[in-house]
C-alpha atoms as a PDB file:
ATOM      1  CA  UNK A   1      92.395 106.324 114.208  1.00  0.00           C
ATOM      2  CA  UNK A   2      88.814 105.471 115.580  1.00  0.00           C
ATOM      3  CA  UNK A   3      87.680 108.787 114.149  1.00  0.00           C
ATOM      4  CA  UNK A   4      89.101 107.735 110.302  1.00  0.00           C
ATOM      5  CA  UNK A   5      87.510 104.481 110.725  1.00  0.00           C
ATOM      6  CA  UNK A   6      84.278 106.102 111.531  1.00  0.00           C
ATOM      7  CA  UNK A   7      84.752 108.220 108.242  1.00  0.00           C
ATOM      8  CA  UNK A   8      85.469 105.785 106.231  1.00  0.00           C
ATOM      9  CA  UNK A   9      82.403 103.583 106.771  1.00  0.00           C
ATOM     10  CA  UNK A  10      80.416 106.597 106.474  1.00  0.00           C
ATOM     11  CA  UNK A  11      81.907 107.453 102.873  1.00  0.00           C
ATOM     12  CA  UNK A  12      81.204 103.531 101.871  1.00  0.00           C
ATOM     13  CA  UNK A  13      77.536 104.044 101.985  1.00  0.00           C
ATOM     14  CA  UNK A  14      78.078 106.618  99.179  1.00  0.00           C
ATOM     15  CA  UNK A  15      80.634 104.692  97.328  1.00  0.00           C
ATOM     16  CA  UNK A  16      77.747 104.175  94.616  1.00  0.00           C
ATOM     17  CA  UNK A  17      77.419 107.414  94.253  1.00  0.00           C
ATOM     18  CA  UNK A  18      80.971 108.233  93.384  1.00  0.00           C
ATOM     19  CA  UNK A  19      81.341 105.749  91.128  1.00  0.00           C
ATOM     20  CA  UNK A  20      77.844 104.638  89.425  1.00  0.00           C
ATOM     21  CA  UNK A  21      76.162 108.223  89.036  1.00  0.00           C
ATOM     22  CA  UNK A  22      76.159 109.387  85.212  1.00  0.00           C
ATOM     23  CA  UNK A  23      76.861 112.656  86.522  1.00  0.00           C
ATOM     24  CA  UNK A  24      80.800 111.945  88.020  1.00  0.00           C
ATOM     25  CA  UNK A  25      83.553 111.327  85.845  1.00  0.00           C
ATOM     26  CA  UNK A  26      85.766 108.196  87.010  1.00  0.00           C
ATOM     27  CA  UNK A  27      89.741 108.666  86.325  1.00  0.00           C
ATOM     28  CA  UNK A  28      91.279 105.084  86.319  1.00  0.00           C
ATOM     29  CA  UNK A  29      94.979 104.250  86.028  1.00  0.00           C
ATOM     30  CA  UNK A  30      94.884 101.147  83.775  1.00  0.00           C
ATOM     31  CA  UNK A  31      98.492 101.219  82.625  1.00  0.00           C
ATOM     32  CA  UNK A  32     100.887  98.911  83.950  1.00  0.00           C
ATOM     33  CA  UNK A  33     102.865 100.140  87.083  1.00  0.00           C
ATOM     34  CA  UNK A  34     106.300  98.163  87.704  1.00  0.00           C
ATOM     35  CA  UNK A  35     105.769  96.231  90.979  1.00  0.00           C
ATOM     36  CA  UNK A  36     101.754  96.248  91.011  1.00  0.00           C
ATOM     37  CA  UNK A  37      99.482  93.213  90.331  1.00  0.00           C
ATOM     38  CA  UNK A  38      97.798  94.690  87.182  1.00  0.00           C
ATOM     39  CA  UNK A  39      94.581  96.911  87.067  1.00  0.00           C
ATOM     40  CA  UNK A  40      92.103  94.765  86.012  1.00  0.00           C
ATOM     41  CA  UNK A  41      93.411  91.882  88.556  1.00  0.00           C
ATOM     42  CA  UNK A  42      93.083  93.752  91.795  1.00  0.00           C
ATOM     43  CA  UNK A  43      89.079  93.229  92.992  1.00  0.00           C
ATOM     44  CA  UNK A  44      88.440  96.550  94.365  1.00  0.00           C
ATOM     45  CA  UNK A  45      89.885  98.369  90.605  1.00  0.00           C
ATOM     46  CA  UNK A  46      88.020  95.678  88.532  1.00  0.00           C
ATOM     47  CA  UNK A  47      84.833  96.678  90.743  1.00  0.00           C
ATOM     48  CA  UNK A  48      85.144 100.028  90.704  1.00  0.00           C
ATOM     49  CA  UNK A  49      85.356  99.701  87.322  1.00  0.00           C
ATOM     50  CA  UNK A  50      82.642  97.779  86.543  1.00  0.00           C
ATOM     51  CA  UNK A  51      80.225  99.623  88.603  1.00  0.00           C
ATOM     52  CA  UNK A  52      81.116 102.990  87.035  1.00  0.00           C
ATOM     53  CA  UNK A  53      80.669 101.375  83.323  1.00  0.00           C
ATOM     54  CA  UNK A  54      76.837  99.972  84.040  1.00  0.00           C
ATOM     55  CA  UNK A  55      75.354 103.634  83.557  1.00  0.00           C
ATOM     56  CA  UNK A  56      77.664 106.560  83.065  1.00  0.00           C
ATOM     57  CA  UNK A  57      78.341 107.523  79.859  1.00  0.00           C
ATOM     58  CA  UNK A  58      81.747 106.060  78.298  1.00  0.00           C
ATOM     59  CA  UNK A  59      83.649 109.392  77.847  1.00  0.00           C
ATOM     60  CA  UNK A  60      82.557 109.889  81.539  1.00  0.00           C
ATOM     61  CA  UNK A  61      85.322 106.248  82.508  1.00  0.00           C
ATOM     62  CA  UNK A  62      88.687 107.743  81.853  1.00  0.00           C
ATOM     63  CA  UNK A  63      92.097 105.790  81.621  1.00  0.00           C
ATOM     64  CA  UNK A  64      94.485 108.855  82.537  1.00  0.00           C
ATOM     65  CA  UNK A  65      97.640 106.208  81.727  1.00  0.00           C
ATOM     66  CA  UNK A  66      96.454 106.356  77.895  1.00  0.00           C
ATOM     67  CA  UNK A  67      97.238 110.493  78.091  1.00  0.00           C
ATOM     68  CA  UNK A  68      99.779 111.407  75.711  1.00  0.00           C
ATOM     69  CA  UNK A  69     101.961 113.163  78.018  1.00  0.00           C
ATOM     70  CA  UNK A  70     104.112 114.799  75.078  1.00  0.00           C
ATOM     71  CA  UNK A  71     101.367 116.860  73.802  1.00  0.00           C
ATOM     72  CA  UNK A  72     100.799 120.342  75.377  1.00  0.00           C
ATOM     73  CA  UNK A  73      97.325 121.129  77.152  1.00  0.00           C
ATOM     74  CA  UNK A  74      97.025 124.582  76.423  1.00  0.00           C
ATOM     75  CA  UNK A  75      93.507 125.381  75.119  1.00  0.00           C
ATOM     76  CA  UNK A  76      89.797 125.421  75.968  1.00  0.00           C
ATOM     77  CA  UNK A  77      89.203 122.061  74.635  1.00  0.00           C
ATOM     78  CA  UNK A  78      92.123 120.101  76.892  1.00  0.00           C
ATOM     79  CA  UNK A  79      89.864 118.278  78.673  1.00  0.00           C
ATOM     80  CA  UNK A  80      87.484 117.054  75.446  1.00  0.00           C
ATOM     81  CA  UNK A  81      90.126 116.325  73.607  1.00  0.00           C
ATOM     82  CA  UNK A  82      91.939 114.622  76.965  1.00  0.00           C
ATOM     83  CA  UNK A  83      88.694 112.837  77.461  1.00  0.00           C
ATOM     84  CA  UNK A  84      88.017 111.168  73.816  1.00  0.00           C
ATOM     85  CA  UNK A  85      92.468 109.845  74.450  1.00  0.00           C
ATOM     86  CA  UNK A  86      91.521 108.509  77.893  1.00  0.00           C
ATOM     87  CA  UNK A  87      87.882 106.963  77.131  1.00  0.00           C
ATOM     88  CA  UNK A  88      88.026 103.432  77.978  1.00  0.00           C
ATOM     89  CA  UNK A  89      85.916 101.397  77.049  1.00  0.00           C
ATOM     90  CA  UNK A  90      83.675 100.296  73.834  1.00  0.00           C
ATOM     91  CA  UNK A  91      81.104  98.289  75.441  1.00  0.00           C
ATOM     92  CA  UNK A  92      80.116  97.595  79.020  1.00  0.00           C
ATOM     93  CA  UNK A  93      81.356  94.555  80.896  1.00  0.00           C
ATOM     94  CA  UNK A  94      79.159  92.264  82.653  1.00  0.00           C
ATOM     95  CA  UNK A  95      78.899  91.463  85.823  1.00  0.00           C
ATOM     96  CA  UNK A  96      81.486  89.017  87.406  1.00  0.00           C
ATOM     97  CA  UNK A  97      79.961  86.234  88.310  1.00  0.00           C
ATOM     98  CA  UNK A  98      80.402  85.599  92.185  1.00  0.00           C
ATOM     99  CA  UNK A  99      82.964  83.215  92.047  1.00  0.00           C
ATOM    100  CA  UNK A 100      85.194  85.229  89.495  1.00  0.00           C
ATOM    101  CA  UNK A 101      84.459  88.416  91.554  1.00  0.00           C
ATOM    102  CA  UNK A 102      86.311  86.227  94.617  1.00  0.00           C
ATOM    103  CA  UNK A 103      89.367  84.796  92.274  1.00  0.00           C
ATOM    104  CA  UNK A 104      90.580  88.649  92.465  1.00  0.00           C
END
């Protein structure tokens, strides 16, 4: 609707916000999915991505598909110790250059 569309552009300006603020955690779902293009070869994922990685801490950029789903969560530290499983990434990617960012 007109009223979603309006919405929608509103929430873009924040998108940074959301996504780059060390304050927010980011969940990600990096894991292959049958029928899907994979995660880090769809532009708006790989963006997302990357922006959240330039300042936020790394336990902060959570992979929820790296969750071992066969151990129970059943104590005060479930999301520490779900946090260290799902932590994502080592060091922080660069920026794509322009004409990689486009490729996706």
């Amino acid at each position: 609707t007109k009223e979603q569309e309006k919405m929608f552009k509103i929430g873009l300006r924040g998108i940074d916000i959301l996504y780059a603020h060390q304050c927010t955690t980011v969940f990600s779902m990096q894991q292959p999915i049958e029928g899907l293009r994979p995660y880090r070869e769809r532009g708006w994922c790989e963006f997302e991505l990357r922006v959240a990685s330039m300042i936020k801490p790394r336990t902060m950029l959570l992979d929820i598909g790296r969750l071992d789903l066969n151990v129970p969560l059943n104590d005060t530290n479930d999301y520490n110790n779900a946090a260290r499983d799902c932590t994502t990434l080592c060091k922080r990617p660069a920026p794509l250059p322009p004409a990689d960012a486009a490729d996706l």
